[in-house]
Protein backbone atom coordinates (compact mmCIF):
# COMPACT_ATOMS: atom_id res chain seq x y z
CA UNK A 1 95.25 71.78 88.72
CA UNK A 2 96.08 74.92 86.89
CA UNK A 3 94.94 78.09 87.96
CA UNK A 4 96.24 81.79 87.14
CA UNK A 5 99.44 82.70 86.96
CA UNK A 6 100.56 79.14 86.83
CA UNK A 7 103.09 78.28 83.94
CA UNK A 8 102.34 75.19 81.73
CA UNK A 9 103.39 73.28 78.45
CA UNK A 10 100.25 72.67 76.41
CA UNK A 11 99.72 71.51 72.74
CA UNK A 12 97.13 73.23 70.59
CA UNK A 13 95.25 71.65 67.90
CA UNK A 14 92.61 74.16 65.67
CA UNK A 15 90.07 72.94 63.63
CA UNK A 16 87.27 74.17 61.22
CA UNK A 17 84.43 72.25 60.29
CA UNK A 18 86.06 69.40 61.90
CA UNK A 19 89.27 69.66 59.65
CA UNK A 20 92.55 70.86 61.66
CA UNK A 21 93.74 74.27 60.03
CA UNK A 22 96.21 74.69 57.88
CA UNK A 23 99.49 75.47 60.48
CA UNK A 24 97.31 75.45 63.32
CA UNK A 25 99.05 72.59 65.04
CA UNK A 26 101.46 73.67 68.16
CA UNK A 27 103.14 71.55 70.60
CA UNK A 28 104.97 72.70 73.37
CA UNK A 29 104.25 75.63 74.05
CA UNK A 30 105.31 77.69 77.29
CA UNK A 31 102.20 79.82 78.27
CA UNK A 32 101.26 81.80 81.80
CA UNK A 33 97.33 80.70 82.58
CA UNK A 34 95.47 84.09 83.14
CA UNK A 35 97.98 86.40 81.05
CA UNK A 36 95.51 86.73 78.02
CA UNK A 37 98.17 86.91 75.18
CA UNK A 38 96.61 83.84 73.03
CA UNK A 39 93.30 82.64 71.74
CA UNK A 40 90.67 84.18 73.04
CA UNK A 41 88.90 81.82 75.65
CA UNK A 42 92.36 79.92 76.33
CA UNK A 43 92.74 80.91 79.80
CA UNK A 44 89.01 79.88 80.44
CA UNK A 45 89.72 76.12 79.17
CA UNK A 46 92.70 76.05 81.47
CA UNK A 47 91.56 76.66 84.86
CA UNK A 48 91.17 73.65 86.60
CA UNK A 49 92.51 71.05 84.05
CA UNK A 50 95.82 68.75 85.52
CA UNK A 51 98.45 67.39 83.24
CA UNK A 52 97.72 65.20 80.67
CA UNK A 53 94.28 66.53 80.36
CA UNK A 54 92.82 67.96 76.94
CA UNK A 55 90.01 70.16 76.60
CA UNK A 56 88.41 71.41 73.45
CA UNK A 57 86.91 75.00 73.22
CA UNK A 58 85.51 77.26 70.40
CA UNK A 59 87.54 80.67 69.41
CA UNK A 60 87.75 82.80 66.83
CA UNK A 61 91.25 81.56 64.92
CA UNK A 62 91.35 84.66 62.82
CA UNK A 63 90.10 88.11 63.95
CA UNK A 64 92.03 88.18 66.69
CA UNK A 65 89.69 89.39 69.33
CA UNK A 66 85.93 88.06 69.97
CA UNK A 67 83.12 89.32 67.85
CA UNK A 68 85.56 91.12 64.98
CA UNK A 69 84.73 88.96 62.50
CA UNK A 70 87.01 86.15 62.54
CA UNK A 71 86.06 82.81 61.73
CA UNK A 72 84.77 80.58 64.44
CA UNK A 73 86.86 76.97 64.91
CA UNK A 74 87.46 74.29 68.00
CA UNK A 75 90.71 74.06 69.80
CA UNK A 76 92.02 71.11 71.71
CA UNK A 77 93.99 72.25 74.17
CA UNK A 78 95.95 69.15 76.20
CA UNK A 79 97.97 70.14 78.91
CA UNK A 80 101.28 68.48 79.45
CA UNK A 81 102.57 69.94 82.49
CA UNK A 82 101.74 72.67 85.48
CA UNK A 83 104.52 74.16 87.32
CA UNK A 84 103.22 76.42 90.52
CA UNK A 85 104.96 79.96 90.73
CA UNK A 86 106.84 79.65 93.97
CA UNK A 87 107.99 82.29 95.83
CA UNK A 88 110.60 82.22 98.17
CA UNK A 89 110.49 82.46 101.92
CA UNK A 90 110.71 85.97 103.37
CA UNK A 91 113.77 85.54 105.70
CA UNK A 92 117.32 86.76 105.84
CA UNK A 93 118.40 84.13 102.90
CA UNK A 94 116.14 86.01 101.06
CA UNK A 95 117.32 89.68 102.03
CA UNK A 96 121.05 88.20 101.11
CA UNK A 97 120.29 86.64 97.71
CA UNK A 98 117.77 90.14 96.53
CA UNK A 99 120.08 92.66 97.82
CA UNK A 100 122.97 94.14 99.32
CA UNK A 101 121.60 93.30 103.05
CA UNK A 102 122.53 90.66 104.82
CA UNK A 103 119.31 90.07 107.25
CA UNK A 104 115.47 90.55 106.41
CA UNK A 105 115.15 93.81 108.87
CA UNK A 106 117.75 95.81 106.80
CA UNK A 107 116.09 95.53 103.67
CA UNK A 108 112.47 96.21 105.17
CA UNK A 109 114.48 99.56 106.25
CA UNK A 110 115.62 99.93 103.69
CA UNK A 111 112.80 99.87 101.69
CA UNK A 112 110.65 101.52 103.74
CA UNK A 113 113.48 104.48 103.45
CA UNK A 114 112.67 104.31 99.23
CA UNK A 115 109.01 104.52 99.76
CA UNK A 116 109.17 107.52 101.92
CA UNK A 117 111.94 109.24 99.33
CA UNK A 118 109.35 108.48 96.41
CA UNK A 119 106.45 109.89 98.49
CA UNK A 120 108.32 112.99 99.05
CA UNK A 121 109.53 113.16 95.69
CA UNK A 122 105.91 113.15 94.61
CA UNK A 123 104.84 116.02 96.79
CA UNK A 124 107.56 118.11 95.60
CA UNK A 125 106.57 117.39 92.20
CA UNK A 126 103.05 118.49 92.68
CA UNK A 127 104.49 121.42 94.68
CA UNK A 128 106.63 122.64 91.90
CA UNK A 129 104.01 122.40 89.35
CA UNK A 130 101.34 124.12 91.61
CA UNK A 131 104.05 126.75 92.00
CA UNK A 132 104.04 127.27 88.45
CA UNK A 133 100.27 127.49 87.57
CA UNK A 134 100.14 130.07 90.62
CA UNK A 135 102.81 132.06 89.35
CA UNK A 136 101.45 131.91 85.60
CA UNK A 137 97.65 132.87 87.20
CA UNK A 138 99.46 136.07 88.85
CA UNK A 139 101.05 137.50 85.00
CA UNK A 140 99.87 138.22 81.78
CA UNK A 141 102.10 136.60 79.01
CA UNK A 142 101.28 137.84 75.34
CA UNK A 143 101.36 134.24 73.27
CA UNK A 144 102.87 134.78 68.89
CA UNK A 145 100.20 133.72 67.23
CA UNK A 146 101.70 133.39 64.23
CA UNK A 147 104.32 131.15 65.75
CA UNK A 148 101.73 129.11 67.54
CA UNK A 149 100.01 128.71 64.31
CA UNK A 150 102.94 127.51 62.19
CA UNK A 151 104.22 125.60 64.85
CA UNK A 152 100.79 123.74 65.39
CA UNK A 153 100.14 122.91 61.78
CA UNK A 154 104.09 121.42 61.37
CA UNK A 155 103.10 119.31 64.03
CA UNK A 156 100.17 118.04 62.87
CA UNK A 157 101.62 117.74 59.31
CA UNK A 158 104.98 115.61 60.92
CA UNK A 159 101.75 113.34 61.88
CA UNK A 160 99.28 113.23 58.80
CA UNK A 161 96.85 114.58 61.04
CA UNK A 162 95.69 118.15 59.55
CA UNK A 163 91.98 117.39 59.44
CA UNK A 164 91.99 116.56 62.94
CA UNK A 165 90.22 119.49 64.40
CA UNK A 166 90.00 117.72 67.79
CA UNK A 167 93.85 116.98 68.23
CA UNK A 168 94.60 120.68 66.42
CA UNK A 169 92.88 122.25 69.59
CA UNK A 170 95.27 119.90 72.14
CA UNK A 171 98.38 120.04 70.27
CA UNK A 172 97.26 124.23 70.30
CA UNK A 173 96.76 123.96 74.05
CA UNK A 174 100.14 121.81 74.62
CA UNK A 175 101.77 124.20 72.72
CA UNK A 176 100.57 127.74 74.76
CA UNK A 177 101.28 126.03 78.05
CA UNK A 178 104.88 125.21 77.37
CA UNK A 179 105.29 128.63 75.88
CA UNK A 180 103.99 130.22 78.96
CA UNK A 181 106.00 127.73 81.36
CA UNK A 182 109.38 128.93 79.37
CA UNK A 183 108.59 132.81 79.21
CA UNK A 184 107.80 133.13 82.76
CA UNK A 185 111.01 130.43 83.94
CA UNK A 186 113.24 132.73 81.22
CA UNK A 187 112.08 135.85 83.33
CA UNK A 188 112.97 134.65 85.92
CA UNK A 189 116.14 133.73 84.89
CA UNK A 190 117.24 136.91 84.02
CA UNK A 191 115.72 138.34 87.45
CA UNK A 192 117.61 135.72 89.74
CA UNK A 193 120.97 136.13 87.11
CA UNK A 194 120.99 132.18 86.86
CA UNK A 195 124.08 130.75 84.92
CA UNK A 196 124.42 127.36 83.87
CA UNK A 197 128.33 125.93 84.66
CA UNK A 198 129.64 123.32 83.06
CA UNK A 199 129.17 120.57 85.70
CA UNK A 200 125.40 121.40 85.84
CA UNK A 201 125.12 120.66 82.25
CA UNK A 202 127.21 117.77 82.21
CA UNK A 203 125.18 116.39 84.97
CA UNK A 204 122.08 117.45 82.98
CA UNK A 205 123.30 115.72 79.67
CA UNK A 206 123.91 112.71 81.52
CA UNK A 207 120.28 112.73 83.32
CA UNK A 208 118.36 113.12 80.03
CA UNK A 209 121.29 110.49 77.97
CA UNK A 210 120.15 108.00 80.55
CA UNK A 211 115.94 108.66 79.91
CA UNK A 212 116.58 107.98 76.15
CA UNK A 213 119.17 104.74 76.94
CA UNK A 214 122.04 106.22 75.25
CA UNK A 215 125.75 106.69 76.59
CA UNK A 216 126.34 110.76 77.18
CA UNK A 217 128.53 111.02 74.92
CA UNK A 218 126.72 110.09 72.00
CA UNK A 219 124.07 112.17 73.24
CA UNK A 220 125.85 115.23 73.72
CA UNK A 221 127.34 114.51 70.18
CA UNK A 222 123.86 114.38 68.91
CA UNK A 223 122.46 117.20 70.65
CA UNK A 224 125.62 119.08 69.04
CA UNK A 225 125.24 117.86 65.34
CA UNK A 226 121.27 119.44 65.95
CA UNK A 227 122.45 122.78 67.41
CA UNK A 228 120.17 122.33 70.18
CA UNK A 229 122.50 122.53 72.93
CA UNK A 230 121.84 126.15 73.80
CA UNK A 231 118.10 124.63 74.20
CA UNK A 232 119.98 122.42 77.03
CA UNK A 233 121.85 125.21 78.26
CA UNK A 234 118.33 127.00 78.63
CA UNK A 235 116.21 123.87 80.07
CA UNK A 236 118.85 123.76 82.95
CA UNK A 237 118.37 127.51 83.63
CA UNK A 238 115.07 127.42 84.05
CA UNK A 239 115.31 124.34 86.06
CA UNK A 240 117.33 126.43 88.56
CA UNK A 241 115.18 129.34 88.24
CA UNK A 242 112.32 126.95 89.40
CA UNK A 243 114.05 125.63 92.00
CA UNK A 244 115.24 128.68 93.11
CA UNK A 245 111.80 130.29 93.78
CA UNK A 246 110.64 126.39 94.71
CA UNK A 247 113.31 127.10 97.35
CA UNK A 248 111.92 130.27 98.88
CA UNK A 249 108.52 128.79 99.35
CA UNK A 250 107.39 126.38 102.72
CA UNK A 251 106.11 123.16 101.77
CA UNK A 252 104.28 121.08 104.01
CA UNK A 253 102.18 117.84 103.49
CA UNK A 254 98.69 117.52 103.91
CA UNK A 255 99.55 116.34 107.77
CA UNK A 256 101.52 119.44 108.05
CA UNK A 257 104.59 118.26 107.82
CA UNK A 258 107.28 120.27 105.94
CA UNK A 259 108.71 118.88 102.50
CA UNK A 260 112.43 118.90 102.47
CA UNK A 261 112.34 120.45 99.12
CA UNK A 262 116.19 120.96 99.07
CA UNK A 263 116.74 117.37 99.37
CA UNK A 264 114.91 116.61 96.38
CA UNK A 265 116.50 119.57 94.26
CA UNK A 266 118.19 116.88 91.97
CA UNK A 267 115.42 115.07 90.76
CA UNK A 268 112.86 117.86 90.83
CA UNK A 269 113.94 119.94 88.26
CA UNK A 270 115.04 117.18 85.57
């Protein structure tokens, strides 16, 4: 009998006022029971039915979503066929055939090794940007105006969205934060004497090519064509200023424990 995620073959037949709908006849058709991506009241019909059973059940064919307005019909669903979602045995064939590992105890390791790293890399995120609201609570940074101004309404104008006094205020508040964030990581900057080599921006350019899935080149190429690689150059400075101050400061967990913040240096201040 089918029952969520379960994968069957069903045909559909709609019909309004007793007559089947113009192209609302589908055989064949490869559905998961419980995933909610057809006719409303679908997965409800399904539960429980075996193969070669058909079912009839009222929907709305044409609004899309119950009680927006679309027009009420029956729908014989028949089912053709129920295939269980089987999952394979948790042994060493397993660990061989999902991964590099050859026995079931190497990948639990190893996995339990990834959860940890993520963990940490968590806490160090939280550290770093509790660093920086500290640091911003401790200094007075004078905010353009005018620039915050025009910067705001291009936004909203890029967006149709100048009436919006609601989003004005956010895209105003987005907008003072990062300014803040950048003056006080730029200050630092020149305090520490950071410098950006060319490996560090390479491997920078290559980090932020892979977030947007394009090849580095092309990136870099882009990034060139819109003179915004002195904004790269800076991001990465301030990334090391960050991490240098990051560096200075003891982080422990909330059992204690101390956060290997160097370890994490990589992915911390992307």
């Amino acid at each position: 009998k089918a029952e969520n995620g379960d994968f069957v073959s069903l045909n559909l037949v709609a019909r309004v006022n007793g007559e089947v709908v113009d192209g609302g006849t589908a055989n064949n058709i490869s559905y998961e029971v419980g995933s909610d991506k057809m006719l409303p009241g679908l997965d409800e019909a399904l539960q429980g039915m075996s193969a070669n059973e058909t079912k009839t059940f009222q929907t709305e064919l044409f609004g899309g979503e119950p009680g927006s307005g679309g027009e009420v019909g029956d729908v014989d669903v028949t089912l053709n066929a129920v295939k269980k979602r089987e999952l394979p045995a948790l042994d060493d064939s397993f660990a061989a055939l999902a991964s590099e590992f050859e026995t079931l105890v190497e990948l639990r390791a190893d996995f339990k090794t990834r959860l940890e790293r993520v963990k940490s890399l968590e806490q160090g995120a939280q550290a770093r940007d509790l660093l920086v609201e500290q640091l911003l609570e401790k200094v007075e940074i004078p905010i353009p105006e005018s620039y915050v101004l025009a910067e705001t309404e291009e936004h909203l104008k890029g967006e149709g969205r100048e009436a919006d006094d609601a989003h004005r205020a956010e895209v105003d508040s987005d907008l003072r934060k990062s300014l803040k964030n950048n003056f006080l990581l730029d200050a630092i900057v020149d305090q520490e004497k950071v410098e950006v080599s060319e490996e560090e921006l390479s491997e920078f350019i290559v980090r932020t090519s892979m977030r947007y899935g394009m090849p580095p080149e092309q990136f870099a190429n882009e990034v060139a064509k819109a003179g915004q690689l002195s904004s790269l150059v800076a991001d990465v400075a301030r990334s090391k200023a960050l991490a240098v101050v990051l560096g200075r400061a003891k982080i422990v967990d909330k059992k204690g424990k101390s956060v290997d913040i160097e370890a994490l240096r990589p992915q911390l201040t992307q």
